[in-house]
C-alpha atoms as a PDB file:
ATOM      1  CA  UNK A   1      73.791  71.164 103.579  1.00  0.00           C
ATOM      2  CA  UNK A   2      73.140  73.597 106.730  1.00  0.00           C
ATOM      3  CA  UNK A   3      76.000  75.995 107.831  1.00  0.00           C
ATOM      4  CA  UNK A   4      76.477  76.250 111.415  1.00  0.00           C
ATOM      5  CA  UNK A   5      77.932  78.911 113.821  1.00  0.00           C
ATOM      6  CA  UNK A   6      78.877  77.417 117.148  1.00  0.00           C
ATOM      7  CA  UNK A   7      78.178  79.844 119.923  1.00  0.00           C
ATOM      8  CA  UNK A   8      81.381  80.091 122.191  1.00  0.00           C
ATOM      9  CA  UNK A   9      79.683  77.654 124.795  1.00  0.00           C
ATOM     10  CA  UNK A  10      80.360  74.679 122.313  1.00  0.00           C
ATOM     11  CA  UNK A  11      83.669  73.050 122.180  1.00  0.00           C
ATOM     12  CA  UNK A  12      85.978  73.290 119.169  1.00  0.00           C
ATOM     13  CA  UNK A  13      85.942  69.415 119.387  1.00  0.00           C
ATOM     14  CA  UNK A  14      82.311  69.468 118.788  1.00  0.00           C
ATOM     15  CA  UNK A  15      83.082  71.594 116.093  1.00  0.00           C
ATOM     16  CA  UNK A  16      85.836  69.370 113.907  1.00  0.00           C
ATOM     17  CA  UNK A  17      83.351  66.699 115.135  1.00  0.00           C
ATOM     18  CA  UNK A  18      81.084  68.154 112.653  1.00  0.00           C
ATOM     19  CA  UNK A  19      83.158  69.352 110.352  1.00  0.00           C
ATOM     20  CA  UNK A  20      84.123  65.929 109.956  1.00  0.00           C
ATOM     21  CA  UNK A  21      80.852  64.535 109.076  1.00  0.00           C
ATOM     22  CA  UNK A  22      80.965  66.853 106.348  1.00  0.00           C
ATOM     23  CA  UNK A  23      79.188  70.595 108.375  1.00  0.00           C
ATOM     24  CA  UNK A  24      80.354  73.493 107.627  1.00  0.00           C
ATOM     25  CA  UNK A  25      80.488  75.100 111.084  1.00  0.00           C
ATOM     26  CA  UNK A  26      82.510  78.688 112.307  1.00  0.00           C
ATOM     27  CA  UNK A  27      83.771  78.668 115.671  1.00  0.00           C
ATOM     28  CA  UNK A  28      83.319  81.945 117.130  1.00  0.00           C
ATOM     29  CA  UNK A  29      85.998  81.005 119.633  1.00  0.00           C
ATOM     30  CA  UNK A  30      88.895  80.521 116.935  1.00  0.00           C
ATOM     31  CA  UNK A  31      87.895  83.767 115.356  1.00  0.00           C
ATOM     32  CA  UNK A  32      88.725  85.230 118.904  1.00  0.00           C
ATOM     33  CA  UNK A  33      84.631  86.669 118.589  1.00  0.00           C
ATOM     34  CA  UNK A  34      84.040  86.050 122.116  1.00  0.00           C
ATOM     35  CA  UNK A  35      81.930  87.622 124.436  1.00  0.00           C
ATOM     36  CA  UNK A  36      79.217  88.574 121.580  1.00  0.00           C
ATOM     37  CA  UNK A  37      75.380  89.488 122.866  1.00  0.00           C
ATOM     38  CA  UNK A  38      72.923  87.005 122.049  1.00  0.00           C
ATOM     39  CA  UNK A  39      71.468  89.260 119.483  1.00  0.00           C
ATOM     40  CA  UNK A  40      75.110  90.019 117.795  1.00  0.00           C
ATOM     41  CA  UNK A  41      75.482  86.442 117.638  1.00  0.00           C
ATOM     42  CA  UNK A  42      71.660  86.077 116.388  1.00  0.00           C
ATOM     43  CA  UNK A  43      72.467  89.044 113.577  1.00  0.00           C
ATOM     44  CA  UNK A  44      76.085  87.281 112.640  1.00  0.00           C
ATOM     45  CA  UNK A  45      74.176  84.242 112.043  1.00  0.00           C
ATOM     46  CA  UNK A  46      71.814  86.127 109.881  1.00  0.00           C
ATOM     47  CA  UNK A  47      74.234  87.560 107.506  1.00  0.00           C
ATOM     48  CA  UNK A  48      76.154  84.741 107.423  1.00  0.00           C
ATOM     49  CA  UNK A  49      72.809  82.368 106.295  1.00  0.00           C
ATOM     50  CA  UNK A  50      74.145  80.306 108.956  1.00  0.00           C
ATOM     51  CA  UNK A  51      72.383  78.144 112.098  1.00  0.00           C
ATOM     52  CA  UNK A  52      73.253  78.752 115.500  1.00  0.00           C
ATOM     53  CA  UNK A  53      74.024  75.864 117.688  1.00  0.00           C
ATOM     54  CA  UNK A  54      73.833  76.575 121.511  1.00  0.00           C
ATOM     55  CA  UNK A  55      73.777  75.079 125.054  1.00  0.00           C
ATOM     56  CA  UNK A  56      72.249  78.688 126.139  1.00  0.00           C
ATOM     57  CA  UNK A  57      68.794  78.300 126.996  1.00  0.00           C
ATOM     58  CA  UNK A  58      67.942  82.126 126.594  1.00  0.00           C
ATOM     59  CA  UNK A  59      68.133  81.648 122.513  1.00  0.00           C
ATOM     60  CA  UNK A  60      64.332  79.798 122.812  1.00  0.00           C
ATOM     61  CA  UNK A  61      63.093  83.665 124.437  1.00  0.00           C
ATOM     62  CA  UNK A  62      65.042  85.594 121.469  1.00  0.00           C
ATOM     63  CA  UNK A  63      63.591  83.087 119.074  1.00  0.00           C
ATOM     64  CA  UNK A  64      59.761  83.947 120.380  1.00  0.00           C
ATOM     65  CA  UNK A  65      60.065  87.356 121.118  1.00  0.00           C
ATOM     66  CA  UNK A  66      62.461  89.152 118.837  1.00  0.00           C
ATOM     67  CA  UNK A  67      60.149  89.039 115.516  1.00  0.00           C
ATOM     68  CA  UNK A  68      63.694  89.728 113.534  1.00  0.00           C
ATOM     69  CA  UNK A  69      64.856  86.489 114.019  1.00  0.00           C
ATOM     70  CA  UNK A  70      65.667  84.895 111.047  1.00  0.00           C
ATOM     71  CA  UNK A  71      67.623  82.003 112.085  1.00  0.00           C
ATOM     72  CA  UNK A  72      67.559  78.627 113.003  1.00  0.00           C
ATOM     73  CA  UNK A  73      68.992  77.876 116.342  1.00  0.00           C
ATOM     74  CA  UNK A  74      69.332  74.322 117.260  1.00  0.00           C
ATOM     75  CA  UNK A  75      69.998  74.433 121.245  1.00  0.00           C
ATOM     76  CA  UNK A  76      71.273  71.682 123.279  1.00  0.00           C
ATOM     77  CA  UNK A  77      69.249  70.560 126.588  1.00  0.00           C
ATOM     78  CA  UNK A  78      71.544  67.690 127.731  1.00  0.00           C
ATOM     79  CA  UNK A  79      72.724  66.370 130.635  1.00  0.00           C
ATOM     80  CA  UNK A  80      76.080  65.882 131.323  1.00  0.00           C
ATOM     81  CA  UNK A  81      77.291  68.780 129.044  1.00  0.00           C
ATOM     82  CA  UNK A  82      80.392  66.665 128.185  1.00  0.00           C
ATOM     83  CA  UNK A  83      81.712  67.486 124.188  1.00  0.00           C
ATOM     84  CA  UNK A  84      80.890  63.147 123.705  1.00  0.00           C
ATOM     85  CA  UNK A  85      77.720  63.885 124.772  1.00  0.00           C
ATOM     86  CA  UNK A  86      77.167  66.741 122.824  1.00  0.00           C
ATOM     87  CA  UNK A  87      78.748  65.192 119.955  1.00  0.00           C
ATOM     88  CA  UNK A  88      76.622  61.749 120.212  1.00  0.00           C
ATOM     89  CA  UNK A  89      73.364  63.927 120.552  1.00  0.00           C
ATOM     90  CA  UNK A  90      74.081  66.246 117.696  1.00  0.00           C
ATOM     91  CA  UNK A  91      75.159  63.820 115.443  1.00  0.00           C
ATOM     92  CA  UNK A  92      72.419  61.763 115.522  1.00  0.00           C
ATOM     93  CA  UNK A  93      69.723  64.452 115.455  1.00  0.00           C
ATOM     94  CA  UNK A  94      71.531  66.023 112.365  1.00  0.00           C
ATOM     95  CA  UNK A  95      71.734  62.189 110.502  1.00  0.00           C
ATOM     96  CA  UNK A  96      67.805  61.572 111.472  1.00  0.00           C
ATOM     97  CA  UNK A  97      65.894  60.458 108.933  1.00  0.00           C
ATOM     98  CA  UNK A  98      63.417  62.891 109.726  1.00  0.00           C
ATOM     99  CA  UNK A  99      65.677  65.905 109.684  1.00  0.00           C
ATOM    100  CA  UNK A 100      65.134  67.791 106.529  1.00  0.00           C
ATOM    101  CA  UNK A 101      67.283  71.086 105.481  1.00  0.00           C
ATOM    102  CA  UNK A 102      64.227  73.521 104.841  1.00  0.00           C
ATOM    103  CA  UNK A 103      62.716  72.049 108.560  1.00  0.00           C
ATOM    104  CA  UNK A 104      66.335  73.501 110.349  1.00  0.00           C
ATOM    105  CA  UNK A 105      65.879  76.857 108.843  1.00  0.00           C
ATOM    106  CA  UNK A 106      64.291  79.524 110.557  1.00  0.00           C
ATOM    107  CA  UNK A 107      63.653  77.148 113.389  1.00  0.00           C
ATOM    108  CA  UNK A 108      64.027  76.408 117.331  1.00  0.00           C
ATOM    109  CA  UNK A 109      65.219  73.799 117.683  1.00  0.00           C
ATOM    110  CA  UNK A 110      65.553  72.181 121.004  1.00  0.00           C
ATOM    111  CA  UNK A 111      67.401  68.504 121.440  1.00  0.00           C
ATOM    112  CA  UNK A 112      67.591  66.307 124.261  1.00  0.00           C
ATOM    113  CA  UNK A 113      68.615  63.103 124.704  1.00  0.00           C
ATOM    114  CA  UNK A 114      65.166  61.453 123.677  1.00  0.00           C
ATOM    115  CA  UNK A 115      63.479  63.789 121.829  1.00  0.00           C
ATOM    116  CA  UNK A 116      63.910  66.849 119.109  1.00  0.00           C
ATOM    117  CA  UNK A 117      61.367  69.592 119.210  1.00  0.00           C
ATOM    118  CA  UNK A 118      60.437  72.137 116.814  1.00  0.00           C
ATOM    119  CA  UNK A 119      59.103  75.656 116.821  1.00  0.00           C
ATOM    120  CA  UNK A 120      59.083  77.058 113.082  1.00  0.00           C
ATOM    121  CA  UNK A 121      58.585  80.618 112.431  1.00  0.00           C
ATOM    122  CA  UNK A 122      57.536  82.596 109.410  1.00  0.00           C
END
């Protein structure tokens, strides 16, 4: 099952949300790791063999143009940013049928309300 680091942006609800349905997710918040760059967040993920999940649309330009990015980031693109919302929208992307572990790694991963998009890299 995917391990998740929760960039300080998400709410620790969101997070014992997933933890809940069974994730194993760190929340950078808890761990009093705030205030991380994108690419300390992007290389804590790495060593970790963990995903990040984000409302911070700059993760899609790290993800194309820093070639050293070896993690999947799943990024949030929903409107209202409420933690129900985010909570509803994650949790039914990550129990999608067509969701498959070795598709999330590695990946972009942008999610919306209607639709889940995918940019794979090496």
């Amino acid at each position: 099952m995917a391990r998740f680091l929760a960039d300080e942006n998400i709410s620790l609800l969101t997070v014992r949300h997933l933890r809940k349905l069974g994730y194993d997710v760190k929340d950078l918040s808890k761990e009093g790791k705030t205030g991380l760059t994108d690419e300390q967040l992007v290389n804590l993920a790495e060593k970790e063999e963990r995903m990040i999940i984000t409302f911070d649309l700059d993760f899609g330009e790290i993800y194309y143009f820093a070639a050293k990015t070896h993690v999947g980031i799943i990024v949030l693109r929903i409107r209202p940013q409420t933690i129900e919302h985010a909570n509803e929208v994650l949790e039914r992307f990550l129990k999608s049928r067509m969701i498959k572990e070795e598709n999330l790694e590695k990946a972009l991963i942008i999610v919306d309300e209607k639709r889940v998009r995918f940019r794979k890299g090496d």
